[in-house]
C-alpha atoms as a PDB file:
ATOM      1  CA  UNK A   1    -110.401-189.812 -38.933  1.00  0.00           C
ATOM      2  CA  UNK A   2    -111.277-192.054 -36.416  1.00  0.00           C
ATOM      3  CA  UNK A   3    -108.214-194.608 -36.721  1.00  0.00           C
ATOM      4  CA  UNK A   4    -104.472-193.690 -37.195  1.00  0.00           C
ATOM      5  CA  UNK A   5    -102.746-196.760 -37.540  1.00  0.00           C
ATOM      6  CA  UNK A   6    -102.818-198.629 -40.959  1.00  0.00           C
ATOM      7  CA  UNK A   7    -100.618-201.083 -42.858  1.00  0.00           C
ATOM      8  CA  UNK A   8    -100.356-198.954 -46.035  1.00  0.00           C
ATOM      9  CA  UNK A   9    -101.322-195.038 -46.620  1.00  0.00           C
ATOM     10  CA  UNK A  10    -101.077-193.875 -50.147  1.00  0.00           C
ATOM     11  CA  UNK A  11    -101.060-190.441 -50.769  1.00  0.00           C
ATOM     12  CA  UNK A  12    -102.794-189.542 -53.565  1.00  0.00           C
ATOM     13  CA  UNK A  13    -105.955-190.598 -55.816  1.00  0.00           C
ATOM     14  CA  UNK A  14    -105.155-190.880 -59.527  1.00  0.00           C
ATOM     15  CA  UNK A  15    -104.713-193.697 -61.653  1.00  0.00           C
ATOM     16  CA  UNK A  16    -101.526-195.049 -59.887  1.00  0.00           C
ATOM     17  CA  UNK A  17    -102.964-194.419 -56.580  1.00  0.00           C
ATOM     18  CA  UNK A  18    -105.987-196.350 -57.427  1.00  0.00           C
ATOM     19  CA  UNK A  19    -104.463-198.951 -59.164  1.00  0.00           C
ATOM     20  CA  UNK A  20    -102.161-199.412 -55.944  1.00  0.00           C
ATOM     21  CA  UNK A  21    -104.756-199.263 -53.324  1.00  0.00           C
ATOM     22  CA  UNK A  22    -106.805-202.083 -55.337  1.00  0.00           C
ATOM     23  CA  UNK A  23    -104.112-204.273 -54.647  1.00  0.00           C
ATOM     24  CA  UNK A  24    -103.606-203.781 -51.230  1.00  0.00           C
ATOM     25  CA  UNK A  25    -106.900-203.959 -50.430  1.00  0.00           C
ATOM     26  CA  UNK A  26    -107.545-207.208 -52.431  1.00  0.00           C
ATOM     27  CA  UNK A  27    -104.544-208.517 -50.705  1.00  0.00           C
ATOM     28  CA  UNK A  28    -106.163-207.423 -47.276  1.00  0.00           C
ATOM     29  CA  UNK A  29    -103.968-204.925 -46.339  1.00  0.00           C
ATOM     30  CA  UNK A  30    -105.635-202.865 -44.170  1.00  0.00           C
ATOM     31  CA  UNK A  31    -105.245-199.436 -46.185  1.00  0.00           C
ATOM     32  CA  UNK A  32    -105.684-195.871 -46.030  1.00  0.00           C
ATOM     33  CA  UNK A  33    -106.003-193.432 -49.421  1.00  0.00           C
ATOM     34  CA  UNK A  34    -105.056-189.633 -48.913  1.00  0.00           C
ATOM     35  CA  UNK A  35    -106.889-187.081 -51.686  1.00  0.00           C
ATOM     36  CA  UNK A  36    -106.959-183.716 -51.583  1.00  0.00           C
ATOM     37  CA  UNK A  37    -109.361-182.910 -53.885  1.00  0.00           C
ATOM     38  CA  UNK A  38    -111.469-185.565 -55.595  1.00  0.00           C
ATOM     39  CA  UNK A  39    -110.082-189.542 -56.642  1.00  0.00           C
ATOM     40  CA  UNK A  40    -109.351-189.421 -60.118  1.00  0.00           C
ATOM     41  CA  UNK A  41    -106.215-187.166 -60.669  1.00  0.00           C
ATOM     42  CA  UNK A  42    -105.179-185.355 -63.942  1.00  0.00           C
ATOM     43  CA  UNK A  43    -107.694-187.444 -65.693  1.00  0.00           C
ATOM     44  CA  UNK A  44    -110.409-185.975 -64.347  1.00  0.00           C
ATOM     45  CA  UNK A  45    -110.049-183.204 -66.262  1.00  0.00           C
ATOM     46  CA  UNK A  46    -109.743-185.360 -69.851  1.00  0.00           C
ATOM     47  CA  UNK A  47    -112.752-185.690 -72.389  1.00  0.00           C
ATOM     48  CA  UNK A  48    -111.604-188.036 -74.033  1.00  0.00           C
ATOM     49  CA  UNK A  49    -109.153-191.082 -73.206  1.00  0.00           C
ATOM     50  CA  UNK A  50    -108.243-193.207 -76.325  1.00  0.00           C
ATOM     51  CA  UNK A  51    -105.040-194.342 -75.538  1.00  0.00           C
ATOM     52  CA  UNK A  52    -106.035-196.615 -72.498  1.00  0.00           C
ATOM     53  CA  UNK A  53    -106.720-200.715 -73.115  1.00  0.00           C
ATOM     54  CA  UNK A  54    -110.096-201.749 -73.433  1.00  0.00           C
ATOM     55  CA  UNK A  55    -112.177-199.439 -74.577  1.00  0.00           C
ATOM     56  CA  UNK A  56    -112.389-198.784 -78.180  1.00  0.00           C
ATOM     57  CA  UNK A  57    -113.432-195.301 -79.448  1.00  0.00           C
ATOM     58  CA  UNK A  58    -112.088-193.937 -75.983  1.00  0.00           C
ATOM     59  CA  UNK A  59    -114.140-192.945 -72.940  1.00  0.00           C
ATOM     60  CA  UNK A  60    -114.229-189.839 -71.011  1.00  0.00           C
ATOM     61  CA  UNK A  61    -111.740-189.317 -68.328  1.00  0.00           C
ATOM     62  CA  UNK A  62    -114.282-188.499 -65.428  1.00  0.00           C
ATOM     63  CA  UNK A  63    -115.900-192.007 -66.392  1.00  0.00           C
ATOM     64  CA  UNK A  64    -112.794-193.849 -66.354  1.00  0.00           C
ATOM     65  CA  UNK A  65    -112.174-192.848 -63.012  1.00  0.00           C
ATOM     66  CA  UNK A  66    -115.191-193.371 -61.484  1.00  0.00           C
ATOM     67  CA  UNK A  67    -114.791-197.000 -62.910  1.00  0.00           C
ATOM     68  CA  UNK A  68    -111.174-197.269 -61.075  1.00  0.00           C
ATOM     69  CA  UNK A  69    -112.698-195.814 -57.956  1.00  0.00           C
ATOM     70  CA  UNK A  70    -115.577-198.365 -57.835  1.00  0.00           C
ATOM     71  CA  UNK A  71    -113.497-201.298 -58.256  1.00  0.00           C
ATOM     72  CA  UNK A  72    -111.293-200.298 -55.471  1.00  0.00           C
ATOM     73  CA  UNK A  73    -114.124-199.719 -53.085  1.00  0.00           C
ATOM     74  CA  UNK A  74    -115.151-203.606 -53.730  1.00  0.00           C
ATOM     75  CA  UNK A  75    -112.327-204.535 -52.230  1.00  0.00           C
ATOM     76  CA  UNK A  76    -112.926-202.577 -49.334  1.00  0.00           C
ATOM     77  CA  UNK A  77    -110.339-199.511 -49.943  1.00  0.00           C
ATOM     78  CA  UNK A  78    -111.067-196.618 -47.596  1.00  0.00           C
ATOM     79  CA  UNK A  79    -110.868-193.023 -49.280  1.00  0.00           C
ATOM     80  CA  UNK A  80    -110.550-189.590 -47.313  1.00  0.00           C
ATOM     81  CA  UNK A  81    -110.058-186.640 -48.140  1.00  0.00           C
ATOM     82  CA  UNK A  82    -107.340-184.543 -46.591  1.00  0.00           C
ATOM     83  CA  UNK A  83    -104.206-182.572 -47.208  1.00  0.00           C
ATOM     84  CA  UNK A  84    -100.524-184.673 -46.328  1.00  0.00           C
ATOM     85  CA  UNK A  85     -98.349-182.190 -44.534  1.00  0.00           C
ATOM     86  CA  UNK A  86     -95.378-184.193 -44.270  1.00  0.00           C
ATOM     87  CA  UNK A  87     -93.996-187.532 -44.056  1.00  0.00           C
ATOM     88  CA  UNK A  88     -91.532-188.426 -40.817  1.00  0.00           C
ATOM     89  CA  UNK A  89     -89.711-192.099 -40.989  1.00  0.00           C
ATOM     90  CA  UNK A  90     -89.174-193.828 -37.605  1.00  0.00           C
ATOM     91  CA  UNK A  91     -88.559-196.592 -38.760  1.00  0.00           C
ATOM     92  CA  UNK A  92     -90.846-199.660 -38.328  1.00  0.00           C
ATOM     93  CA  UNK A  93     -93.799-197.151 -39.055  1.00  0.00           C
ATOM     94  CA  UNK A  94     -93.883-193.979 -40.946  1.00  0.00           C
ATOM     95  CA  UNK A  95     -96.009-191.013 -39.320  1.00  0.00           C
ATOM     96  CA  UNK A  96     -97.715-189.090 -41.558  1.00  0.00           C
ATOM     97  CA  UNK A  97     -99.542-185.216 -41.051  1.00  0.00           C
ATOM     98  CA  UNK A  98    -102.621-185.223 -42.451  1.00  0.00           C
ATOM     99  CA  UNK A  99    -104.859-182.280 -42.123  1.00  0.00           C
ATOM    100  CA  UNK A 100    -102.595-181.840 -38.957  1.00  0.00           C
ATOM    101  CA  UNK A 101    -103.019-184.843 -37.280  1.00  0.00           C
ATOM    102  CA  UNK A 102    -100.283-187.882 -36.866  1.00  0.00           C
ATOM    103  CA  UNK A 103    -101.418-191.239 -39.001  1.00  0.00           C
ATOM    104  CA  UNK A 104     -99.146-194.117 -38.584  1.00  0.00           C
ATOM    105  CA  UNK A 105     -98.648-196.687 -41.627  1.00  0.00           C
ATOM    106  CA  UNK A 106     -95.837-199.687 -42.000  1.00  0.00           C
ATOM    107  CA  UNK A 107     -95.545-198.322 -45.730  1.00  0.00           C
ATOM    108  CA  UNK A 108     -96.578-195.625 -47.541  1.00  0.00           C
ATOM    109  CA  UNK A 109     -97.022-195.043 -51.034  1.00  0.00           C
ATOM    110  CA  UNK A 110     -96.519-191.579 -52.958  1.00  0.00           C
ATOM    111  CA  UNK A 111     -99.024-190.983 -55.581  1.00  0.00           C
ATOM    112  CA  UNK A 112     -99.510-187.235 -55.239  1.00  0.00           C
ATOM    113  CA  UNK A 113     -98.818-186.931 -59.234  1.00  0.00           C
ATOM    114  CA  UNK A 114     -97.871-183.353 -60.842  1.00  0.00           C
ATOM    115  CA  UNK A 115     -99.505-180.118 -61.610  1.00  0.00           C
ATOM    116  CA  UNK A 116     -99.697-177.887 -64.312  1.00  0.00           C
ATOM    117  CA  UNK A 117     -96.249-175.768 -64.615  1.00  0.00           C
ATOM    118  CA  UNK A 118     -96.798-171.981 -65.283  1.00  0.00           C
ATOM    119  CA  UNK A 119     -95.416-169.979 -68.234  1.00  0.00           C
ATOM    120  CA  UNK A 120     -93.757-167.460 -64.919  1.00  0.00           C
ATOM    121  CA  UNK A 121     -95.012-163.969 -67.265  1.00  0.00           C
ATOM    122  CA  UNK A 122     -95.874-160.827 -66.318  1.00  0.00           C
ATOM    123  CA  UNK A 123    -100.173-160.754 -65.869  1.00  0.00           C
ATOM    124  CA  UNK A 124    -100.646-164.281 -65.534  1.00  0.00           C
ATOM    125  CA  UNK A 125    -100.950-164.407 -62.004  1.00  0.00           C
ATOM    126  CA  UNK A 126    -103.550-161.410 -62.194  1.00  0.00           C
ATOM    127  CA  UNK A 127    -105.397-162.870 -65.003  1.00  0.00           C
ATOM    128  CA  UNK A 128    -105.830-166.588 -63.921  1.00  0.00           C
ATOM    129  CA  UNK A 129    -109.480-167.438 -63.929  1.00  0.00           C
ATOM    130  CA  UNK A 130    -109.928-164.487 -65.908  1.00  0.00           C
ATOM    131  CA  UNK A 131    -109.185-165.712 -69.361  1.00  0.00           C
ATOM    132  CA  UNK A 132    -106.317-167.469 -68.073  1.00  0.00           C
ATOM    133  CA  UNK A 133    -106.710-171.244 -67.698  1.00  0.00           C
ATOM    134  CA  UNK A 134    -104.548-174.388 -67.269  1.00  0.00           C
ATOM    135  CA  UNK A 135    -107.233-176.700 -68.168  1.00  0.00           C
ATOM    136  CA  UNK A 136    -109.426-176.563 -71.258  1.00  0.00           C
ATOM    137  CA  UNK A 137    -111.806-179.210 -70.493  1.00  0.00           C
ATOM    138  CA  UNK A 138    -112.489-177.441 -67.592  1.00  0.00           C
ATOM    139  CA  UNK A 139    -112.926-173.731 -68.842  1.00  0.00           C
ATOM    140  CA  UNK A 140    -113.464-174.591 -72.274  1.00  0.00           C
ATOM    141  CA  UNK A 141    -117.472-173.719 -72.496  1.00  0.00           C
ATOM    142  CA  UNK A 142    -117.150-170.679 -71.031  1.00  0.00           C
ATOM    143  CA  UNK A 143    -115.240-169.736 -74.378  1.00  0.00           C
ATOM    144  CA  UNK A 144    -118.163-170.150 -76.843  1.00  0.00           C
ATOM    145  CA  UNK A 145    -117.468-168.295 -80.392  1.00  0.00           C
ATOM    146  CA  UNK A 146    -114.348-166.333 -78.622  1.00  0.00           C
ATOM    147  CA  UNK A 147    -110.845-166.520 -79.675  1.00  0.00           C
ATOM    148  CA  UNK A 148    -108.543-168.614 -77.795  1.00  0.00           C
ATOM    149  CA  UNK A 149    -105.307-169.673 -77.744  1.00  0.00           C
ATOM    150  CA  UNK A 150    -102.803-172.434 -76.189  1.00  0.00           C
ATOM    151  CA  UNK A 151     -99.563-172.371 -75.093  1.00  0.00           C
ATOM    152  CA  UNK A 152     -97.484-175.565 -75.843  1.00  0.00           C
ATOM    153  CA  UNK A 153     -96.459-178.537 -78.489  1.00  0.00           C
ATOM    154  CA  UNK A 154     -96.976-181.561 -76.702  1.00  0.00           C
ATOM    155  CA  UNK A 155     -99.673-184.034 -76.529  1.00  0.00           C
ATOM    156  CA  UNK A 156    -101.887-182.208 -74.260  1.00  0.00           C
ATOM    157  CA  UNK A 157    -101.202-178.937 -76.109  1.00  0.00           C
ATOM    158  CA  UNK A 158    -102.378-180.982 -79.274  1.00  0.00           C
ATOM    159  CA  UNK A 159    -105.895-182.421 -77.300  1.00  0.00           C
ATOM    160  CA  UNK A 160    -106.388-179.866 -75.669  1.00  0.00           C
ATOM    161  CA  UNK A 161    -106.097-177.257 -78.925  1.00  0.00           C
ATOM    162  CA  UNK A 162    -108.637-179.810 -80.633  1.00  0.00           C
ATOM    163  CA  UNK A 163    -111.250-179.259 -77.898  1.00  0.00           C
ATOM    164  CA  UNK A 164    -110.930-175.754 -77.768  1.00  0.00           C
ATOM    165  CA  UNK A 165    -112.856-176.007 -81.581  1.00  0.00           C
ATOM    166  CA  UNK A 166    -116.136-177.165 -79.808  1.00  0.00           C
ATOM    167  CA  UNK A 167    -116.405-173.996 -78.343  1.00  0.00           C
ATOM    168  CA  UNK A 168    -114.335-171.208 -79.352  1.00  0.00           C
ATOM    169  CA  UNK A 169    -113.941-169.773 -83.386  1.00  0.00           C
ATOM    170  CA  UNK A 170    -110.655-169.195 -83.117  1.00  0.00           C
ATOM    171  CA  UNK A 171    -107.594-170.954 -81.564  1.00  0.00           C
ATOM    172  CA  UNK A 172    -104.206-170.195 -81.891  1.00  0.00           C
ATOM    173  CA  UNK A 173    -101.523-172.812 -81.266  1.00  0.00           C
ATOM    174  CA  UNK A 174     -98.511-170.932 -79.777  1.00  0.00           C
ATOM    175  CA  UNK A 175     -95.464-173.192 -79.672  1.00  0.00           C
ATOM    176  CA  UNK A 176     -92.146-171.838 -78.767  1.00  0.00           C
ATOM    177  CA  UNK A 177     -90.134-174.090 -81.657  1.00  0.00           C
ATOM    178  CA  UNK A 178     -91.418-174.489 -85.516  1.00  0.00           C
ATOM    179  CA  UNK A 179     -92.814-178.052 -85.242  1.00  0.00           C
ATOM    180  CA  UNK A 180     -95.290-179.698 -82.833  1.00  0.00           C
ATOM    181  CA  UNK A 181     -93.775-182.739 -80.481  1.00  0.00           C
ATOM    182  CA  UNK A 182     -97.198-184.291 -80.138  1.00  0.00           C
ATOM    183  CA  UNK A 183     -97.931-187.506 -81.496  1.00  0.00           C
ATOM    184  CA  UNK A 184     -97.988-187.839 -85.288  1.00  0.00           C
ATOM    185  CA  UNK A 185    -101.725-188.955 -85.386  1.00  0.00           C
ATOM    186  CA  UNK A 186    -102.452-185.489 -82.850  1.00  0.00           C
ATOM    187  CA  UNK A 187    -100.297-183.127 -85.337  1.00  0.00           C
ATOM    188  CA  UNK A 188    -102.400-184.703 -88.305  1.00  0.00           C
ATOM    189  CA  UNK A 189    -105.732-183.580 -86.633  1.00  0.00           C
ATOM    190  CA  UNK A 190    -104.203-180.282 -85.486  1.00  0.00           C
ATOM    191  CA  UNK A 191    -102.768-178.906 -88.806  1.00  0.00           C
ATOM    192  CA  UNK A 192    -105.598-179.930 -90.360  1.00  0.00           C
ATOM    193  CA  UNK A 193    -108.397-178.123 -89.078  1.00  0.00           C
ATOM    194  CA  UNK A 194    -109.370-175.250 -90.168  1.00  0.00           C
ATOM    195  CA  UNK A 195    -110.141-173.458 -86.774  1.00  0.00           C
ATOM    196  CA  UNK A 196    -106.380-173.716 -85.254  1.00  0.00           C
ATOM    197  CA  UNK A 197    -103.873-171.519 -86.619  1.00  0.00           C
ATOM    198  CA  UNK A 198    -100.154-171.995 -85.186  1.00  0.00           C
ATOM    199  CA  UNK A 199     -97.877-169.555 -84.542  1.00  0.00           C
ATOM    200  CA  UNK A 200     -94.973-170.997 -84.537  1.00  0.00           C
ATOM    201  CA  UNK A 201     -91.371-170.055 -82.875  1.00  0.00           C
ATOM    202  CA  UNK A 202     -93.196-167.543 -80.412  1.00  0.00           C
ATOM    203  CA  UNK A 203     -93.218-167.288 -76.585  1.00  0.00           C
ATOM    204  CA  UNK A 204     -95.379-165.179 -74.352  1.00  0.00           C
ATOM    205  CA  UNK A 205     -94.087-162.717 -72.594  1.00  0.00           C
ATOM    206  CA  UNK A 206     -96.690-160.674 -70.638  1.00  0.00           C
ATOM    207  CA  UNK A 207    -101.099-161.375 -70.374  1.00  0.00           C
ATOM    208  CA  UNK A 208    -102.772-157.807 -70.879  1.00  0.00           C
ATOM    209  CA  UNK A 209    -106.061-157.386 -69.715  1.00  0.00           C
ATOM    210  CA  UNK A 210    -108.676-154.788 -67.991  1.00  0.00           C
ATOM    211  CA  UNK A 211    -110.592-155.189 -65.209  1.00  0.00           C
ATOM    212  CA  UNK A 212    -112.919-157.448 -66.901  1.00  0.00           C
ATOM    213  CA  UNK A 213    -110.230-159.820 -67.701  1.00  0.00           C
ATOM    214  CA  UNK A 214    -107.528-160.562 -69.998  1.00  0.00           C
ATOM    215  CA  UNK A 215    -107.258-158.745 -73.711  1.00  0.00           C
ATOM    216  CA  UNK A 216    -104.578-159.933 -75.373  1.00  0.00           C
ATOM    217  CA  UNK A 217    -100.930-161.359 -74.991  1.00  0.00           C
ATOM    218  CA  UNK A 218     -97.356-159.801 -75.922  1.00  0.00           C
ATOM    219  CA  UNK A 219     -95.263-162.304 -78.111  1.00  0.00           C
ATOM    220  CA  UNK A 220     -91.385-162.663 -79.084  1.00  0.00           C
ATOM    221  CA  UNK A 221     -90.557-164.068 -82.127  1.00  0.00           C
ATOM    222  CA  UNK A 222     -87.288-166.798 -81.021  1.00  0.00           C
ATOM    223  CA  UNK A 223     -86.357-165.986 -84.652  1.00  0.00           C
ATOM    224  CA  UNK A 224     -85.870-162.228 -85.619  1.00  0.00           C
ATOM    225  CA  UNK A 225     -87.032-161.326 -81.654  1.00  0.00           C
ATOM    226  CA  UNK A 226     -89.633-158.800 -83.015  1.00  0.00           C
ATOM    227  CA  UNK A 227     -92.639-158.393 -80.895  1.00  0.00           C
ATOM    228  CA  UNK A 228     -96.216-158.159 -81.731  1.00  0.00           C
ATOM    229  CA  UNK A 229     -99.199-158.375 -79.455  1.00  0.00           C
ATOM    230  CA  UNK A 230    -102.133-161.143 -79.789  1.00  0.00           C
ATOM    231  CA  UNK A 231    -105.558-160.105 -79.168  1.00  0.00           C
ATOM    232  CA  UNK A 232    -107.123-163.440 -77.121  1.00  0.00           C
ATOM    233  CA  UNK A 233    -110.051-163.703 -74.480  1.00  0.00           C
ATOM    234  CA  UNK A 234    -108.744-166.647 -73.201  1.00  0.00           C
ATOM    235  CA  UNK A 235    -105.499-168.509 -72.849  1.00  0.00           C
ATOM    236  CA  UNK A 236    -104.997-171.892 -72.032  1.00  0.00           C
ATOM    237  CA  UNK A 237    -101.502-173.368 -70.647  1.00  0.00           C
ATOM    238  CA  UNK A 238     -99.996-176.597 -71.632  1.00  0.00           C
ATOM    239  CA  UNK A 239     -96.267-176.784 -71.152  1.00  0.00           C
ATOM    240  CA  UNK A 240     -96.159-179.618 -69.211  1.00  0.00           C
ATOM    241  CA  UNK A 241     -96.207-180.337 -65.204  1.00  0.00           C
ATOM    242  CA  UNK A 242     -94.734-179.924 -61.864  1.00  0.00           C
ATOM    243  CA  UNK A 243     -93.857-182.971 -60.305  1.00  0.00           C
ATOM    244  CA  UNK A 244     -96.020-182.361 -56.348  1.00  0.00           C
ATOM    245  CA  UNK A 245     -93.604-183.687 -53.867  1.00  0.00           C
ATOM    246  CA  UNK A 246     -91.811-181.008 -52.554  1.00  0.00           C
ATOM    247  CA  UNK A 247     -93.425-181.539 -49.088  1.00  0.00           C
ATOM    248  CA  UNK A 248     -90.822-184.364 -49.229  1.00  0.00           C
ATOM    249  CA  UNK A 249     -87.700-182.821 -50.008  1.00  0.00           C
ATOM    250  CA  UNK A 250     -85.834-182.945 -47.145  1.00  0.00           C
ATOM    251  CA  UNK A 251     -86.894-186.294 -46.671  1.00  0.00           C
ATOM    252  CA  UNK A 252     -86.471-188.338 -49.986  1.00  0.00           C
ATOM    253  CA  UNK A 253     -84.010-188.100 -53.104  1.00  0.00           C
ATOM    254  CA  UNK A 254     -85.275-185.777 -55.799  1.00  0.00           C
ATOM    255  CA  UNK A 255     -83.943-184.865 -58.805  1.00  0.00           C
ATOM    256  CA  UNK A 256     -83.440-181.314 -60.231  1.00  0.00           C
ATOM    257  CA  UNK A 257     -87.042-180.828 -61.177  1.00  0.00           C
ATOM    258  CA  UNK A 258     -88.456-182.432 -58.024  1.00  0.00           C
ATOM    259  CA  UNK A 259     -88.961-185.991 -59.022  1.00  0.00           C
ATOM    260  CA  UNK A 260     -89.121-188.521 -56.691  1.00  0.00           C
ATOM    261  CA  UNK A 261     -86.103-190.919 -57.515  1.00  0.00           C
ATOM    262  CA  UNK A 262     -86.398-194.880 -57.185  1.00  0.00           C
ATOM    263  CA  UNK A 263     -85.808-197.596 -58.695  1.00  0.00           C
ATOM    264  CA  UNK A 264     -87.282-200.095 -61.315  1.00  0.00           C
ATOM    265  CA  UNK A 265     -89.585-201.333 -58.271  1.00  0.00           C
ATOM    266  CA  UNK A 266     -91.008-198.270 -57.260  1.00  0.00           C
ATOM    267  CA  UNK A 267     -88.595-198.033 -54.332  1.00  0.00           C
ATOM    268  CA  UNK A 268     -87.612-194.831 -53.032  1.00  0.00           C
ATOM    269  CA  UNK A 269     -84.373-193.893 -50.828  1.00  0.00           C
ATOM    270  CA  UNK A 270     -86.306-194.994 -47.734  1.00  0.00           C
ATOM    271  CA  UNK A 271     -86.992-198.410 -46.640  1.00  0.00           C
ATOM    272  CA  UNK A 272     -90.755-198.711 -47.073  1.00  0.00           C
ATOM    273  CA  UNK A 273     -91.501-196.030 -48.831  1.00  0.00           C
ATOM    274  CA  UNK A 274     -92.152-195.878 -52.723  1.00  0.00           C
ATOM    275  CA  UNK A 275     -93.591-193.566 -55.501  1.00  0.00           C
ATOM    276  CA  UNK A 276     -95.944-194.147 -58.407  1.00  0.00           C
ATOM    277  CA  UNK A 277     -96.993-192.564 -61.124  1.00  0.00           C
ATOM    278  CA  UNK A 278     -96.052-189.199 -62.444  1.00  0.00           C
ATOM    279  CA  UNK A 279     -94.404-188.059 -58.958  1.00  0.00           C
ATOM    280  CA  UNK A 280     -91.260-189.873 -60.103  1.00  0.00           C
ATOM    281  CA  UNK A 281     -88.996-189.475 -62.337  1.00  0.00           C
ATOM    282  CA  UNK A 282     -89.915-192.338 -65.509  1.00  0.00           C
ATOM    283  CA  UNK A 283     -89.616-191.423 -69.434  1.00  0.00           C
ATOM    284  CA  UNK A 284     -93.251-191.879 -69.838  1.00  0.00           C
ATOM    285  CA  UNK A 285     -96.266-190.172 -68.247  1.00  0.00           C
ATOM    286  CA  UNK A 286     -99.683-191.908 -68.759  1.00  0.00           C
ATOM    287  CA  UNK A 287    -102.438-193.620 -67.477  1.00  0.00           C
ATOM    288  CA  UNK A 288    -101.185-196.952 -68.197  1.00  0.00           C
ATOM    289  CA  UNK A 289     -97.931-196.653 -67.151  1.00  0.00           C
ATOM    290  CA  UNK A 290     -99.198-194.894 -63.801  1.00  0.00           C
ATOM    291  CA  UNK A 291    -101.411-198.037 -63.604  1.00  0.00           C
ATOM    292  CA  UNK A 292     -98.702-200.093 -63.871  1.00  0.00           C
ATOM    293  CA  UNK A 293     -96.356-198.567 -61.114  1.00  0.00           C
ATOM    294  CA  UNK A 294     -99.348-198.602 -58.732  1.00  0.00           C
ATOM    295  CA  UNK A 295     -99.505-202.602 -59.189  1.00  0.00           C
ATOM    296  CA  UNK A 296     -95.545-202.513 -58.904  1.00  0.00           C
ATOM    297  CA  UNK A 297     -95.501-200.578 -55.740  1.00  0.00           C
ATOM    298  CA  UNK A 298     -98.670-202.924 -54.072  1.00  0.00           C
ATOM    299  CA  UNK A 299     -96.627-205.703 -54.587  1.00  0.00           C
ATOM    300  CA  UNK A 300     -93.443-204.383 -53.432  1.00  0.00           C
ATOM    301  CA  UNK A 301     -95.075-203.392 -50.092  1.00  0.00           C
ATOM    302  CA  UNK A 302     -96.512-206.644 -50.114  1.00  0.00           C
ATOM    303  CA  UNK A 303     -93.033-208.304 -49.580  1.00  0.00           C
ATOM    304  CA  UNK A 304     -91.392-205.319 -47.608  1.00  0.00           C
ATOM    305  CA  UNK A 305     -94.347-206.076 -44.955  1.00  0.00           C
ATOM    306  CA  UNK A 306     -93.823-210.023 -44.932  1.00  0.00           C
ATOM    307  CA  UNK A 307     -89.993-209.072 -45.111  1.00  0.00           C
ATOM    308  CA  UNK A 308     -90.254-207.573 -41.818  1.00  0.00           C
ATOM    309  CA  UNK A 309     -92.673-210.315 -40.808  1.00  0.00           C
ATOM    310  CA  UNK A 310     -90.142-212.594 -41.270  1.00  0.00           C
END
């Protein structure tokens, strides 16, 4: 990196991230986004997006990204990939580690987004990548005519369970309660086809497998707590996310699951430093309302910089 000084650094690449470094950059702040892997987030590994503005009969994740990515760059936004280490506040500037080396910035946005939490069971560890997934759009072909299963109730659960028919014969929907807490119009498409069967007030408790990969699961009934064990070649895990911004911790205000607190404006506890997107803590998680805190947080550094302008 061959500068180190910048009037905004956002750390991370998704849809907030995006959204936030296309306003700075139209406003001509001269800005710097962090990725660690590739711009696009969560998303990138979503088929299909329907619930975003604007484009009827949905459009593929990847695409949408791309789309966000190329507007930014119009307005002259410079992405780079690296890892953020850690985030030190002296004040007028903020000194970030990335990839070990100090980058200054007058404000910094957080972006970094969440991860895929883990069911914490015996043989999952051993298993991942061996039947063993956390992202079915990702592993999903590899499954052709096998029997699957996913772990969860929610929204992604629901999607996620629905793409699994492309591919595999058989998916199980394993849901630790009796009823699904997706949308209604998700639970409709669910229960309704023929390939998913749910198995309802269950839990996981151990992945069994060879050396050739994973065999089946153990599962407790919630109800009568009788056990029974699942043959599966794959598993896929959607119980929701892990908020990444414990790199942070001893620096900002996080709440008991490692949100980033702040305020209606993106603020965090620090002066000049705010979060967007799914790093803080918000009742929502989505691409639009990621979208919108980016824009909130732009503009917010906006005035903090002419604030200290004067």
């Amino acid at each position: 990196m061959d500068k180190t000084v910048f009037d905004v650094v956002i750390i991370g690449g998704g849809p907030a991230g995006l959204t936030a470094g296309l306003y700075t950059s139209r406003a001509r702040l001269e800005t710097l986004l962090v990725e660690r892997m590739i711009p696009g987030g969560q998303v990138m590994t979503t088929t299909k997006v329907e619930n975003y503005p604007g484009f009827p009969g949905g459009i593929d994740g990847p695409d949408l990204m791309m789309r966000f990515q190329e507007h930014c760059q119009e307005f002259g936004l410079r992405i780079e990939t690296g890892e953020v280490e850690g985030l030190e506040d002296q004040g007028e500037y903020k000194v970030l580690t990335i990839d070990g080396k100090p980058v200054k910035a007058r404000a910094v946005i957080i972006a970094t987004g969440a991860e895929p939490r883990k069911l914490g069971v015996a043989g999952e560890s051993e298993f991942t990548g061996r039947g063993v997934s956390y992202c079915a759009t990702c592993d999903g072909a590899f499954f052709r005519d096998a029997t699957v299963a996913i772990v969860g109730g929610g929204d992604t659960a629901a999607e996620e369970a629905l793409f699994l028919t492309r591919f595999a014969k058989k998916v199980y929907l394993i849901h630790r309660r009796g009823e699904l807490r997706a949308t209604a119009i998700l639970q409709d498409r669910v229960l309704n086809n023929e390939k998913i069967e749910p198995v309802w007030n269950a839990e996981v408790i151990e992945v069994k497998g060879d050396n050739s990969g994973m065999k089946s699961v153990q599962l407790k009934d919630r109800v009568s707590g009788e056990e029974r064990s699942l043959d599966l070649e794959g598993m896929f895990i959607a119980i929701g996310v892990t908020p990444k911004a414990q790199f942070l911790a001893e620096l900002l205000k996080l709440d008991s699951e490692g949100y980033i607190h702040t305020d209606t404006e993106c603020r965090t506890s620090i002066p000049g430093v705010f979060a967007a997107g799914d790093v803080r803590k918000k009742i929502l998680k989505q691409i639009a309302t990621a979208v919108g805190d980016g824009a909130i947080a732009a503009i917010m550094v906006e005035k903090y910089l002419d604030d200290l302008d004067g």
